[in-house]
Each structure stands twice: as C-alpha cells, then as structure tokens.
N, C-alpha and C. Protein backbone atom coordinates (compact mmCIF):
# COMPACT_ATOMS: atom_id res chain seq x y z
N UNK A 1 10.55 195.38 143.39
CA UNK A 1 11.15 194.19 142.82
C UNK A 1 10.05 193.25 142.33
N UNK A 2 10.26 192.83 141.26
CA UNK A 2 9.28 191.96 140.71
C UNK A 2 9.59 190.25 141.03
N UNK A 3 8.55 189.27 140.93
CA UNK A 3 8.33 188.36 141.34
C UNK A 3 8.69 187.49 140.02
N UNK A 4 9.18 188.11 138.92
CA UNK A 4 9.88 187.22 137.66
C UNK A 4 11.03 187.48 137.50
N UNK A 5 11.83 186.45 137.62
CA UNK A 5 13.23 186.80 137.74
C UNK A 5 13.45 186.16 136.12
N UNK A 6 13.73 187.17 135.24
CA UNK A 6 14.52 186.71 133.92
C UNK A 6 13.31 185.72 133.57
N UNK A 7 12.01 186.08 133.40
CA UNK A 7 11.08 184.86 132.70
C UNK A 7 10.98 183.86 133.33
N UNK A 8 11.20 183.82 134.78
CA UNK A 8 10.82 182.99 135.69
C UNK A 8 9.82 182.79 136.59
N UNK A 9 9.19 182.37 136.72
CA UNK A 9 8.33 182.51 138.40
C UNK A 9 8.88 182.17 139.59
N UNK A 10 8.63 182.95 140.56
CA UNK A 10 8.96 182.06 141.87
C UNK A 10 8.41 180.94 142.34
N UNK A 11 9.11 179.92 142.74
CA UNK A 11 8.59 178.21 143.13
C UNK A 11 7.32 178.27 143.39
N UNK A 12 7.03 179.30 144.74
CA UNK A 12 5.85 179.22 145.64
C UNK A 12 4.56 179.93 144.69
N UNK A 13 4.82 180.71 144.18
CA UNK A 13 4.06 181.19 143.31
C UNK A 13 3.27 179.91 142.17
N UNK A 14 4.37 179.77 141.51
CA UNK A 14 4.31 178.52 140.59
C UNK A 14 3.22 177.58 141.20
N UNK A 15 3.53 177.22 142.09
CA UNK A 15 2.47 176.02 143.61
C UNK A 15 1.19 176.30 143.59
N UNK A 16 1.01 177.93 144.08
CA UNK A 16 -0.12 178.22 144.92
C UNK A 16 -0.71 178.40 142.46
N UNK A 17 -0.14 178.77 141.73
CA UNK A 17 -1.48 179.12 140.59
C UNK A 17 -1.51 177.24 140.02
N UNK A 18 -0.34 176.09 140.38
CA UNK A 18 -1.19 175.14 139.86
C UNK A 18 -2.00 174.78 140.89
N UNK A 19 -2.47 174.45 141.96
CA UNK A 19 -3.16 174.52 143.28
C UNK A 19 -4.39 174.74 143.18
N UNK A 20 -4.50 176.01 142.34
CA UNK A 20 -5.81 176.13 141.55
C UNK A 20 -6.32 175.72 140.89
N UNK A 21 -5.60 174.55 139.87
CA UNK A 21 -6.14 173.73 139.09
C UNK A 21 -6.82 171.90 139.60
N UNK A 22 -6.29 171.86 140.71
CA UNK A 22 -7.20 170.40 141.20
C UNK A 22 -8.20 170.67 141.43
N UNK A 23 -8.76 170.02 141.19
CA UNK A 23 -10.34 169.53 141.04
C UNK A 23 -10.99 170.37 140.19
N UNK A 24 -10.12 171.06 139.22
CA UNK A 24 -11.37 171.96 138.43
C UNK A 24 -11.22 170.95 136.83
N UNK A 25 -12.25 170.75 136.68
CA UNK A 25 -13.25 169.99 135.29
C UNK A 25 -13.43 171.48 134.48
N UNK A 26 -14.37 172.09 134.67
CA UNK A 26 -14.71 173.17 133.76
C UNK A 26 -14.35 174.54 135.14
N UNK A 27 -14.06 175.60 134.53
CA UNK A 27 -14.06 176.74 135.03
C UNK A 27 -13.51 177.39 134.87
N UNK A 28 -12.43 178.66 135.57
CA UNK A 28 -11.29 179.32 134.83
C UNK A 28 -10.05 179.84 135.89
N UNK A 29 -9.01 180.31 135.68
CA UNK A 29 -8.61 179.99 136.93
C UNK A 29 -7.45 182.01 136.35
N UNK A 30 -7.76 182.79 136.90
CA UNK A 30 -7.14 183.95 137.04
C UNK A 30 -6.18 185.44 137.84
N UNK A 31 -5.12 185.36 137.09
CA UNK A 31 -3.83 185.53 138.06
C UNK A 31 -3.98 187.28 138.00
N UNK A 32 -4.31 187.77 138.82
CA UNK A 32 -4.12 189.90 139.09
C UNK A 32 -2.75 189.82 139.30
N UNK A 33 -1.99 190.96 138.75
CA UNK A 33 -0.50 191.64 138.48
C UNK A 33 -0.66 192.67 138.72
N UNK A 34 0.15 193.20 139.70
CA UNK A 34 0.11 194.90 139.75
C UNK A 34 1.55 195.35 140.40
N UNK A 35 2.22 195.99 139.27
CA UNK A 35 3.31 196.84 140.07
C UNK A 35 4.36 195.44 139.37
N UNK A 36 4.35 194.62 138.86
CA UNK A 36 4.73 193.01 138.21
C UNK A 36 4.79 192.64 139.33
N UNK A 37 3.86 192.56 140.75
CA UNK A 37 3.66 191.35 141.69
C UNK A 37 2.32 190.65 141.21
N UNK A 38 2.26 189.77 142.24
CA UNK A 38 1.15 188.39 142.05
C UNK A 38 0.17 189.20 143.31
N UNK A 39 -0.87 189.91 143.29
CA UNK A 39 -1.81 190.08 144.44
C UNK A 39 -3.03 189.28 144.34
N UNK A 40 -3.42 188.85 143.77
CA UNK A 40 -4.90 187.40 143.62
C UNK A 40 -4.74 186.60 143.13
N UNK A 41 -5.25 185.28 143.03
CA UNK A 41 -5.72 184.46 142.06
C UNK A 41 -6.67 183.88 142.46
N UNK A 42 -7.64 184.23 141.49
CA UNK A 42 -9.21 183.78 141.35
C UNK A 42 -9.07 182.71 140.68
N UNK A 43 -10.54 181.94 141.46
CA UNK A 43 -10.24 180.49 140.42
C UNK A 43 -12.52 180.39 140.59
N UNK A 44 -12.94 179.99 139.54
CA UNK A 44 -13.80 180.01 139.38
C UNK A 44 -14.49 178.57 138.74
N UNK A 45 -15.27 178.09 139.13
CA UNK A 45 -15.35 176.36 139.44
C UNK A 45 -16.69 176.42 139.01
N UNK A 46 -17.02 175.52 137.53
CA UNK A 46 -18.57 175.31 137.09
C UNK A 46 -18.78 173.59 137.22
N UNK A 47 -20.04 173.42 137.27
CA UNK A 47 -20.62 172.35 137.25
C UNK A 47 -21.47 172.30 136.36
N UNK A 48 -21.14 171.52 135.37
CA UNK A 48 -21.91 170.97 134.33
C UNK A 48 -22.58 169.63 134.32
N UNK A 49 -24.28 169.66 134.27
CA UNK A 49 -24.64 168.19 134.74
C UNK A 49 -26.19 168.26 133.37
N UNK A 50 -25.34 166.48 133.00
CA UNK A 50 -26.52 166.38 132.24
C UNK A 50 -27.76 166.54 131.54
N UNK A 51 -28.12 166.89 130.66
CA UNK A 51 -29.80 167.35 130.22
C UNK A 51 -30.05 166.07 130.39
N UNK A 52 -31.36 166.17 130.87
CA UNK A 52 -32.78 165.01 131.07
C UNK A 52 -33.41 165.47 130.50
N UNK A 53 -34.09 164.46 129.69
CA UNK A 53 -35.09 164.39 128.66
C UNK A 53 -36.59 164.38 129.60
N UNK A 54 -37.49 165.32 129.12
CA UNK A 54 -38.51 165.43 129.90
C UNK A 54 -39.81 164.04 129.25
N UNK A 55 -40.41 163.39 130.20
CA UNK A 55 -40.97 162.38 129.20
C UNK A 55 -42.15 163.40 128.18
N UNK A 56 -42.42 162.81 127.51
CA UNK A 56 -43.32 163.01 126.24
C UNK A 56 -44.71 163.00 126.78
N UNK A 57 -45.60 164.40 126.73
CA UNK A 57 -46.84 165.20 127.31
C UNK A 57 -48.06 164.34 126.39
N UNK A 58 -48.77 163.81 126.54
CA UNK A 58 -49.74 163.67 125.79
C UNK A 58 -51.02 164.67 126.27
C-alpha cells in the first residue's frame, strides 16, 4: 500500500519533509521512494559566509 492516497500525502509525512526545511538558508532537502513508500529524507545544510578582502601586499 502506498503512502499517496489519490495525490495526497499523509499528514505525518507532510510534517516530518517540511521539518526539514527550518533553519535551512542554503542547502537541499531529499525525499527516497521505494515500493511508492517514504524510506529517507536527507536534508543537507550549507553555510555560506562572506569573502574578506585580503589587505593589499606591498
């Protein structure tokens, strides 16, 4: 039995893949299907920080 009923998701399902989205700024967030169940979701979280200008070498 699959976990989409008629183009639906189940509630809890629905929860736990937005769940994965707080606190992510940059990164990616990815759902594994097998058999049409939900067995993972990877969520992968970057940090992007400023270039500093190095001072000028004489």
């Amino acid at each position: 039995m699959s976990q989409f009923n008629k183009g639906k998701l189940e509630e809890h399902w629905l929860k736990r893949i937005l769940h994965a989205f707080d606190d992510l700024e940059y990164g990616s967030v990815q759902i594994i299907v097998h058999g049409g169940k939900i067995v993972q979701i990877e969520r992968t979280k970057k940090e992007r920080f400023p270039l500093e200008k190095e001072p000028h070498q004489r």
